[in-house]
Structure formats: structure tokens, C-alpha cells
C-alpha atoms as a PDB file:
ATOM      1  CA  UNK A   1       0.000   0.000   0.000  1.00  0.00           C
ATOM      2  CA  UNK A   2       2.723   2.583   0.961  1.00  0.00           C
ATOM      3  CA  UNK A   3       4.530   1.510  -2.176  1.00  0.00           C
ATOM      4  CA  UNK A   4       1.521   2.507  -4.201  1.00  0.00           C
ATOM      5  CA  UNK A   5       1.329   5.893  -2.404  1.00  0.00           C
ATOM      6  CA  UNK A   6       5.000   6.415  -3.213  1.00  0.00           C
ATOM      7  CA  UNK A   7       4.216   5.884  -6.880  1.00  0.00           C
ATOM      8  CA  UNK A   8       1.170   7.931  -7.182  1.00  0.00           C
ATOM      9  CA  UNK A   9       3.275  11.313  -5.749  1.00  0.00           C
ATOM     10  CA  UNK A  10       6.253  10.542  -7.588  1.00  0.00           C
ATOM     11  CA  UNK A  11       4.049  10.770 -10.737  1.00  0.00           C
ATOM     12  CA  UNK A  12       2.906  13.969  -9.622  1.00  0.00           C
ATOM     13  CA  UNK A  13       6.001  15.193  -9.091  1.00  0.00           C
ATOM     14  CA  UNK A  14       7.595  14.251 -12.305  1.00  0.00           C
ATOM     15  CA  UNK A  15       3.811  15.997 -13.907  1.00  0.00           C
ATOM     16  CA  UNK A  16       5.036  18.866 -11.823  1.00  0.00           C
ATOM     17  CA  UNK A  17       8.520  19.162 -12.941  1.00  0.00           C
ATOM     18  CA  UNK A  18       7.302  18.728 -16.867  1.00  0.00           C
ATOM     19  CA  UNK A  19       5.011  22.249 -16.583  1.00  0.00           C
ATOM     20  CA  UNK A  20       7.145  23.912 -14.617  1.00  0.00           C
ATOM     21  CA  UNK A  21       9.915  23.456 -17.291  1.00  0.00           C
ATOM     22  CA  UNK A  22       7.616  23.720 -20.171  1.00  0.00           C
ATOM     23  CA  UNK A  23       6.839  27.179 -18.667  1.00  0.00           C
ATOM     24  CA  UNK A  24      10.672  28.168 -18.159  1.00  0.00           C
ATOM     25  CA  UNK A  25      11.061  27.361 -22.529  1.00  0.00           C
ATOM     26  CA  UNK A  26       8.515  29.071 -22.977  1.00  0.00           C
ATOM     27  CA  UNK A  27       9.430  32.333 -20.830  1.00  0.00           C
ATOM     28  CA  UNK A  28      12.905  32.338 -22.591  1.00  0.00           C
ATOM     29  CA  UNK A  29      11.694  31.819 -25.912  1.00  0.00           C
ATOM     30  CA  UNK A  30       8.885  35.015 -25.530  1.00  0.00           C
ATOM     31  CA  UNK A  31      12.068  36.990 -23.857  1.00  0.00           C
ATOM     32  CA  UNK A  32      14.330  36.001 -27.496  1.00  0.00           C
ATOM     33  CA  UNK A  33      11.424  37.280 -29.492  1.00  0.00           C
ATOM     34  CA  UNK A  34      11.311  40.924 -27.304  1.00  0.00           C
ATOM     35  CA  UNK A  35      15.250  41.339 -27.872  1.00  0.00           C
ATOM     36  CA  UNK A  36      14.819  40.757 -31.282  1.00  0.00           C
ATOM     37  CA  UNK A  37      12.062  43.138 -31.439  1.00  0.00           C
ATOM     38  CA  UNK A  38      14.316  45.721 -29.820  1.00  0.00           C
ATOM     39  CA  UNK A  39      16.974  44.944 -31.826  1.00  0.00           C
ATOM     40  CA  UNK A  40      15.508  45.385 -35.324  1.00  0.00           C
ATOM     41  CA  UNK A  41      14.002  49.140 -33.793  1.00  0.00           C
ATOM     42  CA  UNK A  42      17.054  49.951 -32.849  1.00  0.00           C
ATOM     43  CA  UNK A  43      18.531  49.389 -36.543  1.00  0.00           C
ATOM     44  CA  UNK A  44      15.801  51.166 -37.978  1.00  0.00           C
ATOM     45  CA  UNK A  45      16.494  54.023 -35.526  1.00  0.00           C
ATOM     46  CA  UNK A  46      20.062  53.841 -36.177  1.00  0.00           C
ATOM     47  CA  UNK A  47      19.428  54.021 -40.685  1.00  0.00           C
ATOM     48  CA  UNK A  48      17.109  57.202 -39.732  1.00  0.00           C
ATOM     49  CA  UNK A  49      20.078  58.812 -37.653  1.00  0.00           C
ATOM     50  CA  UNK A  50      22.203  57.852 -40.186  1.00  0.00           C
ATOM     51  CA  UNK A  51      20.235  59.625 -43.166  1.00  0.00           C
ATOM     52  CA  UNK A  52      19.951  62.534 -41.148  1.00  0.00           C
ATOM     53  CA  UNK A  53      23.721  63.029 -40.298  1.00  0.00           C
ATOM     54  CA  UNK A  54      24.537  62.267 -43.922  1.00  0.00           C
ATOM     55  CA  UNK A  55      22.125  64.350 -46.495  1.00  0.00           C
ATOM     56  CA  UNK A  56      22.263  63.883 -50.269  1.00  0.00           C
ATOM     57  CA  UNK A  57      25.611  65.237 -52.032  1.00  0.00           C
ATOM     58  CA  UNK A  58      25.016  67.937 -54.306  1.00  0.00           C
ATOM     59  CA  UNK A  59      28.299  69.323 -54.318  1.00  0.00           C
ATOM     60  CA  UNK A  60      29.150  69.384 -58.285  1.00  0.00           C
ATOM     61  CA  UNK A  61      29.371  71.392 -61.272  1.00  0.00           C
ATOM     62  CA  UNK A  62      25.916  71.833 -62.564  1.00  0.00           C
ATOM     63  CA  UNK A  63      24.418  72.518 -65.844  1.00  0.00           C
ATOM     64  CA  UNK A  64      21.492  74.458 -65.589  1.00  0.00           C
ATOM     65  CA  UNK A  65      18.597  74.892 -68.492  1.00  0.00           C
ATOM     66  CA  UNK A  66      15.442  77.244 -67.630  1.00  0.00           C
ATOM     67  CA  UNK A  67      12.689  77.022 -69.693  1.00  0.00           C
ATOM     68  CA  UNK A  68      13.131  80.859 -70.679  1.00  0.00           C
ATOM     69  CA  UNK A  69      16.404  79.941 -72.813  1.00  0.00           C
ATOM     70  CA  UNK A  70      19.100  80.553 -71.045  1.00  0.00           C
ATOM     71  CA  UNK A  71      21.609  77.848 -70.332  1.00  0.00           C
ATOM     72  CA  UNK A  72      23.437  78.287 -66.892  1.00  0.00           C
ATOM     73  CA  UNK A  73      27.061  77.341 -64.932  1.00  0.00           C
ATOM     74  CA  UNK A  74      26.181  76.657 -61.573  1.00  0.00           C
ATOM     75  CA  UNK A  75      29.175  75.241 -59.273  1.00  0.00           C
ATOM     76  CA  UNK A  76      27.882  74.137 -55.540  1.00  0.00           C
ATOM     77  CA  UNK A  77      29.783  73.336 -52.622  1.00  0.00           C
ATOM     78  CA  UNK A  78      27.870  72.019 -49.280  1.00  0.00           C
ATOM     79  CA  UNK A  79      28.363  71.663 -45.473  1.00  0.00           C
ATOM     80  CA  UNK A  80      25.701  69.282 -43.942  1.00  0.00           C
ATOM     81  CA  UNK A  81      22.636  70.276 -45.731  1.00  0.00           C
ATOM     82  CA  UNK A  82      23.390  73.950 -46.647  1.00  0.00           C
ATOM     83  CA  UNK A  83      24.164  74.675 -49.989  1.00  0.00           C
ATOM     84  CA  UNK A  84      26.447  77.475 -51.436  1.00  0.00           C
ATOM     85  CA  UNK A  85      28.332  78.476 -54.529  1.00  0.00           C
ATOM     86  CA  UNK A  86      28.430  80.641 -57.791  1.00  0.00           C
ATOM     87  CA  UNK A  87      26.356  80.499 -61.320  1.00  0.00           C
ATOM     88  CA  UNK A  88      27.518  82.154 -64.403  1.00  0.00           C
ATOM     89  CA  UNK A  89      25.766  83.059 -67.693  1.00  0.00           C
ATOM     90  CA  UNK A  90      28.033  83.536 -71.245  1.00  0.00           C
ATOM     91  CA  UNK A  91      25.370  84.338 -73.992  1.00  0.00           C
ATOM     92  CA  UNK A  92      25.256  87.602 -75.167  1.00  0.00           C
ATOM     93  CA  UNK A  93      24.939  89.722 -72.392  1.00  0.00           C
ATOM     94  CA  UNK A  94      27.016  87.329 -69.698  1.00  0.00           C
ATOM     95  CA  UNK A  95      27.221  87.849 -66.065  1.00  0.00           C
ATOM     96  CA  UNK A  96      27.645  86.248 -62.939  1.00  0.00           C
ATOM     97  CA  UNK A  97      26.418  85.377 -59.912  1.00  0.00           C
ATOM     98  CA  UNK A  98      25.782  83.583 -56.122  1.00  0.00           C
ATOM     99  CA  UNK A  99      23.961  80.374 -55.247  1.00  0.00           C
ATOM    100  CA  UNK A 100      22.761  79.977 -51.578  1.00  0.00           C
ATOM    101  CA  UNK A 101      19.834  76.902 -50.350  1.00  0.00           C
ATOM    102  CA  UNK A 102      19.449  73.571 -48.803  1.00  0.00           C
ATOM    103  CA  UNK A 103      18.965  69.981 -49.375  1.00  0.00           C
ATOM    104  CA  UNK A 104      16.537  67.762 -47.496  1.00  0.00           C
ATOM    105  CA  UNK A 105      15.797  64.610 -48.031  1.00  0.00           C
ATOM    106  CA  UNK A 106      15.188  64.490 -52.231  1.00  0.00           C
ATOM    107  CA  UNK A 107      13.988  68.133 -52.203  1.00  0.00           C
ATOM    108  CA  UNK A 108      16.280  71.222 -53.007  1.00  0.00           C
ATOM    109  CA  UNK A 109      15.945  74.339 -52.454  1.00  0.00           C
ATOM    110  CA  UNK A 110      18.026  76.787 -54.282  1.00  0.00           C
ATOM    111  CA  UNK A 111      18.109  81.372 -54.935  1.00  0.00           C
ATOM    112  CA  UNK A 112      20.301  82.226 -57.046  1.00  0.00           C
ATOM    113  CA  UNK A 113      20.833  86.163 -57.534  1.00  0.00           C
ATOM    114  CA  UNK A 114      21.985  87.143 -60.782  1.00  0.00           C
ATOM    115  CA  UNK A 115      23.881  90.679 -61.431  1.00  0.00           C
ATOM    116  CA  UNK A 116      22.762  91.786 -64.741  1.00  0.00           C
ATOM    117  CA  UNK A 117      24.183  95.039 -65.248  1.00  0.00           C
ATOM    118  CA  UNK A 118      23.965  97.237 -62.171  1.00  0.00           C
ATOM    119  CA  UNK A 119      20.587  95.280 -61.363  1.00  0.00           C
ATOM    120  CA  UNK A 120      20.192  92.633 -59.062  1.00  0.00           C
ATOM    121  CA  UNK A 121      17.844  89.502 -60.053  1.00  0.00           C
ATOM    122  CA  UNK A 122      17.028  86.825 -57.694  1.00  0.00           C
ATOM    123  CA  UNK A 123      16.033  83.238 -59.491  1.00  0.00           C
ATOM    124  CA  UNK A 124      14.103  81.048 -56.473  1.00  0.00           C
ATOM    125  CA  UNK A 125      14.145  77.359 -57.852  1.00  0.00           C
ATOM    126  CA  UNK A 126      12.587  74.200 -55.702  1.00  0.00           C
ATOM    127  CA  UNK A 127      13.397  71.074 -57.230  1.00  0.00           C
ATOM    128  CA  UNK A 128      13.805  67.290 -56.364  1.00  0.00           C
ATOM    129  CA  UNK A 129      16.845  65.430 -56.875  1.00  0.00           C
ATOM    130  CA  UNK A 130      17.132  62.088 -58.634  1.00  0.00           C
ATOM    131  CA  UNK A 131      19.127  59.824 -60.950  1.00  0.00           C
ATOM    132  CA  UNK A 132      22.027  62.693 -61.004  1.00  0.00           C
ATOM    133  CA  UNK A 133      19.231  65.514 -61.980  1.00  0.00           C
ATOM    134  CA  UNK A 134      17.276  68.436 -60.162  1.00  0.00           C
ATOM    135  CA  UNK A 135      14.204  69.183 -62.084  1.00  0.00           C
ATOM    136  CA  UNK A 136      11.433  71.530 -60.768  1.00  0.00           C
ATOM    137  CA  UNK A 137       9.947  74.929 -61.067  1.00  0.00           C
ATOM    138  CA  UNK A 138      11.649  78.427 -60.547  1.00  0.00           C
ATOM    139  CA  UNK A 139      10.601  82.242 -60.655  1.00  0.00           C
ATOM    140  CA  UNK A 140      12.100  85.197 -61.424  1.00  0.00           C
ATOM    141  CA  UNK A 141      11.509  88.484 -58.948  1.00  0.00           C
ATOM    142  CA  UNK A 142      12.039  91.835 -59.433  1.00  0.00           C
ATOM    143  CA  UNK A 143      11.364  94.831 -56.209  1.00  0.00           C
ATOM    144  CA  UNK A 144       7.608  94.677 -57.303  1.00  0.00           C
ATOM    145  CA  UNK A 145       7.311  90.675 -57.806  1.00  0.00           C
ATOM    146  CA  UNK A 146       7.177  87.747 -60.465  1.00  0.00           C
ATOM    147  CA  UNK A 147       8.572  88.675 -63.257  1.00  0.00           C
ATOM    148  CA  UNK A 148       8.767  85.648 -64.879  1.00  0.00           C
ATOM    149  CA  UNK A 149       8.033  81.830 -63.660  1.00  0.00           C
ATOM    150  CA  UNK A 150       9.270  78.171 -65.584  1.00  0.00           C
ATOM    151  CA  UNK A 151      10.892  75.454 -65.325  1.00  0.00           C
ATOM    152  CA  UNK A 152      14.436  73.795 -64.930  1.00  0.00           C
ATOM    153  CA  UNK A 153      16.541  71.213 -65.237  1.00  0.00           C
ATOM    154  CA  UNK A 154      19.987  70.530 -63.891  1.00  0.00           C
ATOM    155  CA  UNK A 155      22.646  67.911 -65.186  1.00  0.00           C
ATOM    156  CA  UNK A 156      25.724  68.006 -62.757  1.00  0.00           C
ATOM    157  CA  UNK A 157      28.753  67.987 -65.319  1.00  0.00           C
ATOM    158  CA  UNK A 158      32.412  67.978 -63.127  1.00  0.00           C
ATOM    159  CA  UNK A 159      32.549  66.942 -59.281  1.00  0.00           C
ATOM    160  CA  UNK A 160      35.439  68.835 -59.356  1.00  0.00           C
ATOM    161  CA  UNK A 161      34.067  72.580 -58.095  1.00  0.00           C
ATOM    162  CA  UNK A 162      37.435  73.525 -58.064  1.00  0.00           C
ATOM    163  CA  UNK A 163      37.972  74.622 -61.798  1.00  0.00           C
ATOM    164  CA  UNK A 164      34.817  76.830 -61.856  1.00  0.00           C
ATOM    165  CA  UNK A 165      35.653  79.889 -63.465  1.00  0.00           C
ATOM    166  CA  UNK A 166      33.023  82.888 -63.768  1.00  0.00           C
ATOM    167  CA  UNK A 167      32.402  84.646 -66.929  1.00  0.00           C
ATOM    168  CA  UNK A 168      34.357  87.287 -68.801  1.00  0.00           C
ATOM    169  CA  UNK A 169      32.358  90.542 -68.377  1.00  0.00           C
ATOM    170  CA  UNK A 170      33.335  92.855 -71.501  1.00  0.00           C
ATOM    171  CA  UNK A 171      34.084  96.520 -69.937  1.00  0.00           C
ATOM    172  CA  UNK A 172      31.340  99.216 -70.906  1.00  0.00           C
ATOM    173  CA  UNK A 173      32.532 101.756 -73.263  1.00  0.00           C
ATOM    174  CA  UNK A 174      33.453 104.970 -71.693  1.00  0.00           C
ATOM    175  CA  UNK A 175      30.903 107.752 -73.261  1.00  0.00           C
ATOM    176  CA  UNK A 176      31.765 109.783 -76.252  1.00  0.00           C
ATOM    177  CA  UNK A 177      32.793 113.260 -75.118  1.00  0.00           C
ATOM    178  CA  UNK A 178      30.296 116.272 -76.008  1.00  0.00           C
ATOM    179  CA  UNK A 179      30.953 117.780 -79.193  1.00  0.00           C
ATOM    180  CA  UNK A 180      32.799 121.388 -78.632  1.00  0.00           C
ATOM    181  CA  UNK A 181      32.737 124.129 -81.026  1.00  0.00           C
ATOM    182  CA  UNK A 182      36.094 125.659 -82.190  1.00  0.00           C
ATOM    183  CA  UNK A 183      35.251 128.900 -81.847  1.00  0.00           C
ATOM    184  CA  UNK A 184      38.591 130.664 -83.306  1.00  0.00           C
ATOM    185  CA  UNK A 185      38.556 128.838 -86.239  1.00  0.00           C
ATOM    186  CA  UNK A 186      34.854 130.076 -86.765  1.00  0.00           C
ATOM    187  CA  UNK A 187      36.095 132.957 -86.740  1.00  0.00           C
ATOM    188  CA  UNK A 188      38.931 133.108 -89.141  1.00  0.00           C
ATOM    189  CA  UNK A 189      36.594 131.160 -91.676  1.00  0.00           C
ATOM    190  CA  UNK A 190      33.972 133.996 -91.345  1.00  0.00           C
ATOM    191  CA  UNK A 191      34.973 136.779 -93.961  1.00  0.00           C
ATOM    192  CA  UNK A 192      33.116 140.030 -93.442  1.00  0.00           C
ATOM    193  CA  UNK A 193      31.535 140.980 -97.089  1.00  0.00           C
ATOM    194  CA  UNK A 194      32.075 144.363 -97.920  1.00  0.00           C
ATOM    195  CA  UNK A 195      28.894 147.137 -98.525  1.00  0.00           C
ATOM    196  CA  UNK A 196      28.035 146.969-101.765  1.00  0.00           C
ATOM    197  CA  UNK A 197      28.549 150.697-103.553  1.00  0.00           C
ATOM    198  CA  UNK A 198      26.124 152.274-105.683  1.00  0.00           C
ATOM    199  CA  UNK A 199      26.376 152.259-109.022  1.00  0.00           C
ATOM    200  CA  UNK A 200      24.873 155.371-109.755  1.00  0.00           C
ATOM    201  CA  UNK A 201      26.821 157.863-112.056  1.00  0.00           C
ATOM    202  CA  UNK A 202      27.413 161.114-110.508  1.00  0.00           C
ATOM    203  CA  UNK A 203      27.736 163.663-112.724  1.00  0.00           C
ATOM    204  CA  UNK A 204      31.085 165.480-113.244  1.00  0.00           C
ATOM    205  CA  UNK A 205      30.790 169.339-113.656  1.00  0.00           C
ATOM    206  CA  UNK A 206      34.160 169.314-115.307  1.00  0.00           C
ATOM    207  CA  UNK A 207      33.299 167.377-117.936  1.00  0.00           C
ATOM    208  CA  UNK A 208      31.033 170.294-119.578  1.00  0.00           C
ATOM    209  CA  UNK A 209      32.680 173.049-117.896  1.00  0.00           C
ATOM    210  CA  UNK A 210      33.172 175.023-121.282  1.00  0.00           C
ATOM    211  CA  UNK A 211      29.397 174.536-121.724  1.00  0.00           C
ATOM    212  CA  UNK A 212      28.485 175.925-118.774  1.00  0.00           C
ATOM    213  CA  UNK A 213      30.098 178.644-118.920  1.00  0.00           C
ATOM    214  CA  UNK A 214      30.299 179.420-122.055  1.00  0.00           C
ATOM    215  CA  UNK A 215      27.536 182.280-121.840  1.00  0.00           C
ATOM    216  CA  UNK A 216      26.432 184.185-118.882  1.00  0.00           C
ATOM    217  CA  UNK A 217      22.776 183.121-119.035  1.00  0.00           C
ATOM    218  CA  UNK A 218      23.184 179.802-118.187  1.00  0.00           C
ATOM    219  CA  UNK A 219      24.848 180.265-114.469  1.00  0.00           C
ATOM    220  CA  UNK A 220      21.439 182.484-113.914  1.00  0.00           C
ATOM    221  CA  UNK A 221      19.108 180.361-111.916  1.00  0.00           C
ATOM    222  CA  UNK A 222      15.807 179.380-113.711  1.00  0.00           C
ATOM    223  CA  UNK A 223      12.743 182.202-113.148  1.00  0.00           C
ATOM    224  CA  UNK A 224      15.293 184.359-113.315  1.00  0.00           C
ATOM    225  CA  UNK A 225      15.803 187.257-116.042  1.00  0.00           C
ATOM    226  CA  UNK A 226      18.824 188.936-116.906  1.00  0.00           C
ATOM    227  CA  UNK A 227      17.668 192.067-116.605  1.00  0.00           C
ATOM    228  CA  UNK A 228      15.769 191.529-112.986  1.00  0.00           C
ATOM    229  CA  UNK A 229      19.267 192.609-111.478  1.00  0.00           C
ATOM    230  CA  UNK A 230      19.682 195.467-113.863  1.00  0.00           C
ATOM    231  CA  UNK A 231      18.856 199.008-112.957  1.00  0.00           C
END
């Protein structure tokens, strides 16, 4: 009898043993699973980080097309996600000019001011980034606004900023001096014409001085007789 006792609780005991280890798998099996868990969140925390310290290159040589015509030089150099650099412009009226924006993500953000003569014009382009090409939208302002509004394209061409060069600006002609009027010489080509003389004939009392008086009568004034003086 006692030895059936002892076999009845050793079974129950050995029942006991089987859960309680069953239970201990299963504890350390549900804790793998959580530290995996962790583990892949931490990766994907640590690729976000990583994207964040490191944003998209764009320092290059860039080629730059608007849709107005005119086709562009743009060199950009970058620290972190601020962009900087020059642009240049060598059609027929070239100039040159500065590039200041940002990069985030795919998306760029770029002004570039242009000096056109003595003026000033600032070219605000937002763009997106892919497959070695920004391509988006840009507008040109002026003090009072949009001037004009397109859109753009831009190739990098040289990763080497380092041999931009800007344009050759051609020196304005200095203005033609007023036109001054020699006032000497003037005056020694202006001849003074003389008056013109009459050409009546006087008449010469010499010429018919033996006529005249040739006879008393005819130094007496007309109306006169030769006997009204004679007594």
C-alpha cells in the first residue's frame, strides 16, 4: 500500500517538474522574441540617424537649363545640408552670380541672384533630386514681384568645383565726349563781305565846264531874267 502511495506522488512530481519546465522554454523563448524586437528598432532608428547626419551630395558642377532659354554654370559646394556656390551666364549679355539653399531629403531648395548690369535679379528654384538631376519649377523676382516663372533642369557635369571659373564681363565703353565748337577757327573762316557801292553815275561838272560857262545866261538860276538885277 505505501509503495503505491510512493508511486502515485512521484508521478505527480515528475507531472510537476514537466510544466514547470515547459513554462521556463517558454518564458525564454517570448524573452528572445522581445530582444529581437528591440533589436531590429534599434537598426531602424540607427538608418534614420544615419540619413539625417549624412544628407544627399550635391556638391558638383551643374548645368542648368530654364525654360526661358538661357543655359546656366552653376558650381555648388555644401556643409551638412546647406548649400552654397556661384552660377555664371556667357550668352550675349554674360554675367555672374551667387547660389545659396538647402537639401533635405530628395527636395532642393536653391536662390540664385543674378547681377545683370547694375541690377540685381534673384532666381528662387525648388526642385527634387534624382538619378544625377534636379528638375522643378523656378521664378524670377524683381522689387515689385514675379517677373517671370518656368521650369528647370539641372545635369551636374564635373565633381570637381574647383575649376569653376566665372564669366568674362566685356568693360562698358566709356561715353563719347560732347561735341565742342572751335570757336577761333569760326572765326577766321567767317569773312566780313564788304557794302556793296552804288552804281549810280554822278555827274562830273568838269566834264562840260566850257558849256556851262560858255555864256552868262546859263549860271542864272531858272525864273530868273537877266535884266531883274539890272537898274
Amino acid at each position: 500500500m505505501l509503495t503505491k502511495f510512493m508511486s502515485i506522488g512521484l508521478l505527480f512530481v515528475l507531472i510537476i517538474g514537466a510544466g514547470m519546465c515547459e513554462d521556463q522554454a517558454e518564458g525564454v523563448e517570448n524573452a528572445t522574441v522581445a530582444m529581437d524586437n528591440v533589436t531590429m528598432d534599434m537598426n531602424a532608428t540607427s538608418n534614420v540617424t544615419a540619413e539625417e547626419a549624412a544628407p544627399l551630395s550635391l556638391q558638383y558642377i551643374w548645368s542648368l537649363s530654364l525654360s526661358s532659354g538661357e543655359q546656366i554654370t552653376m558650381a555648388l559646394n555644401q556643409s551638412g545640408a546647406e548649400l552654397f556656390g556661384s552660377a555664371k551666364y556667357e550668352g550675349a549679355e554674360p554675367w555672374n552670380g551667387v547660389v545659396v539653399g538647402s537639401v533635405n531629403g530628395s527636395s532642393v531648395d536653391l536662390v540664385l541672384t543674378a547681377l545683370k548690369g547694375r541690377s540685381l535679379v534673384p532666381i528662387v528654384m525648388k526642385g527634387i533630386y534624382s538619378e544625377d538631376t534636379i528638375t522643378g519649377t523656378y521664378s524670377v523676382y524683381s522689387p515689385r514681384g514675379v517677373v517671370s516663372s518656368g521650369k528647370f533642369t539641372a545635369m551636374w557635369i564635373n565633381p570637381d568645383t574647383s575649376v569653376y571659373t566665372p564669366a568674362v564681363i566685356p568693360e562698358a565703353a566709356p561715353p563719347a565726349p560732347a561735341a565742342q565748337t572751335n570757336v577761333t577757327e569760326t572765326e577766321q573762316t567767317t569773312t566780313t563781305q564788304p557794302t556793296q557801292l552804288s552804281t549810280r553815275k554822278f555827274f562830273d561838272v568838269t566834264e562840260k565846264k566850257e558849256e556851262i560857262f560858255s555864256s552868262p545866261a546859263s549860271i542864272i538860276p531858272p525864273g530868273i531874267g537877266m535884266g531883274a538885277g539890272l537898274s
